[in-house]
Protein backbone atom coordinates (compact mmCIF):
# COMPACT_ATOMS: atom_id res chain seq x y z
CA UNK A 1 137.88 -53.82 -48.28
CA UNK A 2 139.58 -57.26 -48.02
CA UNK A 3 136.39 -58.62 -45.72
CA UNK A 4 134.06 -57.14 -48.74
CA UNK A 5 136.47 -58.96 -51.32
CA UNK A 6 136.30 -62.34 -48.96
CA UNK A 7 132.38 -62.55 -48.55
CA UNK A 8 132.48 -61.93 -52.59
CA UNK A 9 134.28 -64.71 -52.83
CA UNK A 10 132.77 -67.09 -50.61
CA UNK A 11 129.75 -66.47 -52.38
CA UNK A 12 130.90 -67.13 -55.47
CA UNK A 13 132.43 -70.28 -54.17
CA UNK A 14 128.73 -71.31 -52.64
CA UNK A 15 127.27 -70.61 -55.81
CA UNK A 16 129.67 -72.81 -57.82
CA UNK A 17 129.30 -75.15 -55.61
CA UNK A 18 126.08 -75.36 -56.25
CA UNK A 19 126.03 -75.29 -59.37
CA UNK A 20 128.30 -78.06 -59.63
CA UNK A 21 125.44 -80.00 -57.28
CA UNK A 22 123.12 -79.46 -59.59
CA UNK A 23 124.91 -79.85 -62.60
CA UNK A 24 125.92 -83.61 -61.28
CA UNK A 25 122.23 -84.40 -60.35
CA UNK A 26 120.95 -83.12 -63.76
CA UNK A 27 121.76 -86.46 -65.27
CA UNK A 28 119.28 -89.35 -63.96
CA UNK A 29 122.59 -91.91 -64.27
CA UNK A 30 125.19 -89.79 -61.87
CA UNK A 31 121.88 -88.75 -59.58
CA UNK A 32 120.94 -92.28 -59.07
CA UNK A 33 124.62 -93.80 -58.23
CA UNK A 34 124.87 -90.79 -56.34
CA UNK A 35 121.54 -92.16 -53.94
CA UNK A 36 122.68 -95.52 -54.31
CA UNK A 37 126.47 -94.73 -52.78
CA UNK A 38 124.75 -92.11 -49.91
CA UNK A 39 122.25 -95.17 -49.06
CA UNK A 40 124.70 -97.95 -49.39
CA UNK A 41 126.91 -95.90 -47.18
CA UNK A 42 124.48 -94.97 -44.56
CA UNK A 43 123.20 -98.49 -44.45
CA UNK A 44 126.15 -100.90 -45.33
CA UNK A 45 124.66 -103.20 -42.49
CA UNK A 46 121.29 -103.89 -45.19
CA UNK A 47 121.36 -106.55 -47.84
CA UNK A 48 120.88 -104.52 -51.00
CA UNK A 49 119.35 -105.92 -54.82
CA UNK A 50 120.00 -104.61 -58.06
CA UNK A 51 116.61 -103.57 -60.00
CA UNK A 52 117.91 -106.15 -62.36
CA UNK A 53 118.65 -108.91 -59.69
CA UNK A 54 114.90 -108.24 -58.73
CA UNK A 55 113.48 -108.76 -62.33
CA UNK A 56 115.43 -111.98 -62.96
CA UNK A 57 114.46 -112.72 -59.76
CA UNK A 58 110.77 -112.46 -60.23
CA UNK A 59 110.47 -114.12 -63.97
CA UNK A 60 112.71 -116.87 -62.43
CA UNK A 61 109.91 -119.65 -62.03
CA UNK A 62 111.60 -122.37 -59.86
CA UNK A 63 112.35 -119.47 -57.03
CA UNK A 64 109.80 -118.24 -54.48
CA UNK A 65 108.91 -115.32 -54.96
CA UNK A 66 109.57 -112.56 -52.42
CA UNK A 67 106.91 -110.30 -50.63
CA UNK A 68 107.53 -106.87 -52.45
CA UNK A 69 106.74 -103.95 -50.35
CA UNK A 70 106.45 -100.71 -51.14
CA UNK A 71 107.75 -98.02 -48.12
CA UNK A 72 106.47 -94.85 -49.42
CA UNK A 73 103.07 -92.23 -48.84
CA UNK A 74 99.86 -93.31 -49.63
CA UNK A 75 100.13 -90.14 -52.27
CA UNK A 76 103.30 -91.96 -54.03
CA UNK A 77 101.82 -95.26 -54.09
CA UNK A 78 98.84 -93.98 -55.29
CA UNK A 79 100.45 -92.60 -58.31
CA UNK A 80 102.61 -95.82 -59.33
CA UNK A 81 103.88 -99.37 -57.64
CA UNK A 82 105.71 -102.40 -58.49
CA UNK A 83 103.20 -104.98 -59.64
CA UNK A 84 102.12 -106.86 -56.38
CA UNK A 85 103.31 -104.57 -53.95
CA UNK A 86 102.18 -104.03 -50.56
CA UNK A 87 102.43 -100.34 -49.56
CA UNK A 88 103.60 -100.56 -45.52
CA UNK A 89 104.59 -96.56 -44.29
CA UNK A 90 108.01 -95.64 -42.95
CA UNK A 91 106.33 -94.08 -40.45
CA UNK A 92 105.05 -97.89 -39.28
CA UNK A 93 106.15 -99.40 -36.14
CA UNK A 94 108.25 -102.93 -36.76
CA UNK A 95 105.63 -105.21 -35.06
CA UNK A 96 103.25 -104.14 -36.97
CA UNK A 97 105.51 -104.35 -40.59
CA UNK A 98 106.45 -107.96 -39.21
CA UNK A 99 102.14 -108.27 -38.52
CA UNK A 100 101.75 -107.78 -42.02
CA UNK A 101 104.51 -109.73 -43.74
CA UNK A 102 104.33 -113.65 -44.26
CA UNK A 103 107.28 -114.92 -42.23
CA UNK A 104 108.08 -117.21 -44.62
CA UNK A 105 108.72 -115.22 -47.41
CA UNK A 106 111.75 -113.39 -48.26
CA UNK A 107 111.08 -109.64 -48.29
CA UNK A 108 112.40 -106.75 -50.67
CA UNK A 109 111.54 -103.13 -49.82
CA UNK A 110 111.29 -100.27 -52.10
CA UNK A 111 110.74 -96.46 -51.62
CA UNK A 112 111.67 -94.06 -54.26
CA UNK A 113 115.25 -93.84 -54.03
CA UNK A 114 116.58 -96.37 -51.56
CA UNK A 115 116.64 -94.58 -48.05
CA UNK A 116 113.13 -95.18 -46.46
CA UNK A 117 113.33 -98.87 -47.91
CA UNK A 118 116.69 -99.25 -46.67
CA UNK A 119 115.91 -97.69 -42.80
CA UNK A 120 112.67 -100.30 -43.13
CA UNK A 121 114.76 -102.88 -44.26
CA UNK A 122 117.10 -102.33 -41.52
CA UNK A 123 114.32 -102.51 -39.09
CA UNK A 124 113.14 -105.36 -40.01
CA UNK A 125 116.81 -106.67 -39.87
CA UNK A 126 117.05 -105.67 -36.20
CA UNK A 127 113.92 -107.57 -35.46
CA UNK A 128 115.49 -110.77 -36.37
CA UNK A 129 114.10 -111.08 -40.46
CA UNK A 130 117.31 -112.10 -42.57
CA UNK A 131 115.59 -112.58 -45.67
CA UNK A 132 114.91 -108.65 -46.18
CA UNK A 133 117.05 -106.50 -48.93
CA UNK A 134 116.15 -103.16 -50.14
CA UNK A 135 115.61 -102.42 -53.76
CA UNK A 136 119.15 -100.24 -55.17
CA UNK A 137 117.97 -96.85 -56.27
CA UNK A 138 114.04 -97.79 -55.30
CA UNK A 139 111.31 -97.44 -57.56
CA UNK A 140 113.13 -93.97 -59.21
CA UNK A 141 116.23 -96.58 -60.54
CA UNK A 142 113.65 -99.49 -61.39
CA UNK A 143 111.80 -96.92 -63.67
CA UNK A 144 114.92 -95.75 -65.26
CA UNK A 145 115.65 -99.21 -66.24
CA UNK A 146 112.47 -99.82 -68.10
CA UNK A 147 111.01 -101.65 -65.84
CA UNK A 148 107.30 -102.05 -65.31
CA UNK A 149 105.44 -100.52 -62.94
CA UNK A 150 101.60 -100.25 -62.75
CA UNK A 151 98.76 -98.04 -61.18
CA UNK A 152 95.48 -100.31 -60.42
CA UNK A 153 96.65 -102.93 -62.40
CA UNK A 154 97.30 -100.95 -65.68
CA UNK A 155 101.16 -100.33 -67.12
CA UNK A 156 101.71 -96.64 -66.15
CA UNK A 157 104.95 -94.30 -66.97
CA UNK A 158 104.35 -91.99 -63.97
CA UNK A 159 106.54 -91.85 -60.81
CA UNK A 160 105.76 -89.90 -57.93
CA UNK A 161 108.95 -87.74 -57.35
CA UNK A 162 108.40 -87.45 -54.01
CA UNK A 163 110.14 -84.30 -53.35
CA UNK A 164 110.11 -81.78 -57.43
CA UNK A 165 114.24 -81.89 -56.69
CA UNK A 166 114.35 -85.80 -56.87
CA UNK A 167 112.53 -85.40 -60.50
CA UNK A 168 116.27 -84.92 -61.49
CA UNK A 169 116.53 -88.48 -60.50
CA UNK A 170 114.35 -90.02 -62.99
CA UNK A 171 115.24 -90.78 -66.67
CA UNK A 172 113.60 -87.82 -69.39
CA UNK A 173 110.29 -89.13 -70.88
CA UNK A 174 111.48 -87.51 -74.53
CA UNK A 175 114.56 -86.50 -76.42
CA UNK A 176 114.17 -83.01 -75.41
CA UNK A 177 115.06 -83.49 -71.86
CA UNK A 178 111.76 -82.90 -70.67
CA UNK A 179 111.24 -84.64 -67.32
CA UNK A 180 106.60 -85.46 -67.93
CA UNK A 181 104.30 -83.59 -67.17
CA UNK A 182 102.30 -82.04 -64.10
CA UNK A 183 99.31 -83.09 -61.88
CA UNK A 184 98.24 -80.29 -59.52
CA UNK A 185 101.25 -78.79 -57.94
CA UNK A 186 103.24 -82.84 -57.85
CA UNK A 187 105.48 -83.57 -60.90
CA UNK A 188 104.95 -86.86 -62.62
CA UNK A 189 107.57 -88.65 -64.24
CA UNK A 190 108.88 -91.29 -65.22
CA UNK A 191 109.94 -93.95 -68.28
CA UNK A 192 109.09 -97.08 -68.22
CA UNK A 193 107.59 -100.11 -70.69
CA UNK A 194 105.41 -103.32 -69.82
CA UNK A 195 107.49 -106.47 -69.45
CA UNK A 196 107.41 -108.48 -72.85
């Protein structure tokens, strides 16, 4: 009787827990300084930008502007980018990310939420660039901050939410809490506005 009562419990422990997981990823805010803390945690040794450090940093005339580049699948990038960005794959060797980059440019890497940009970044890091930071929160937290992002050169709200879990991640499209809406099996989210 008292091993019945125990596994009762510890599944009703497992399930609060749970709960509790995805009660505090149901909000966009706590579920993107959630990513931000796992990624800044997991990769303290990468130089890390604010998606508002970024925008200042691009309308800010007298500075160069950096290389942005985008470390996500063809399928995400395909869906939405920062304007100018150059999609390179995690899955890409160093030499040929370095290939592709101008080596005098500075260099800030995106993915959706900061982990593939950040293990690029890091790469590239290793490989002797010091002008490389990856993009806080990735394209999920630039999104959720209004930022623009585009999809062949036109101002789009979608994101690709890479996995239907991360959706969580991204700011609600209405007041009703309603996340966007679907494109084949892939949710498609996001909130954003062109620059004014």
């Amino acid at each position: 009787m008292k091993t019945a009562i125990k596994l009762t419990l510890s599944a009703l422990g497992c399930i609060g827990l749970a709960g509790l997981v995805l009660w505090w990823l149901a909000d966009h805010r706590r579920g993107i300084a959630w990513a931000v803390s796992v990624v800044r945690s997991r990769f303290s040794d990468v130089s890390h930008l604010s998606p508002s450090s970024l925008d200042a940093w691009l309308r800010d005339a007298q500075r160069p502007a950096p290389q942005i580049v985008d470390a996500r699948s063809e399928e995400e990038f395909a869906v939405s980018h920062l304007a100018s960005a150059r999609r390179i794959g995690p899955e890409s060797t160093t030499a040929a990310a370095l290939s592709a980059l101008d080596p005098e440019r500075p260099i800030v890497i995106y993915c959706s939420a900061g982990y593939r940009g950040a293990s690029l970044a890091r790469r590239l890091q290793n490989a002797g660039r010091r002008d490389v930071w990856n993009l806080e929160g990735g394209i999920f937290a630039w999104a959720n901050a209004g930022l623009p992002i585009e999809r062949d050169g036109q101002h789009t709200p979608r994101v690709h939410p890479y996995f239907r879990f991360f959706s969580r991640l991204l700011k609600p499209q209405n007041g009703r809490g309603e996340t966007g809406y679907n494109v084949g099996n892939r949710a498609l989210i996001g909130n954003t506005h062109p620059r004014s």
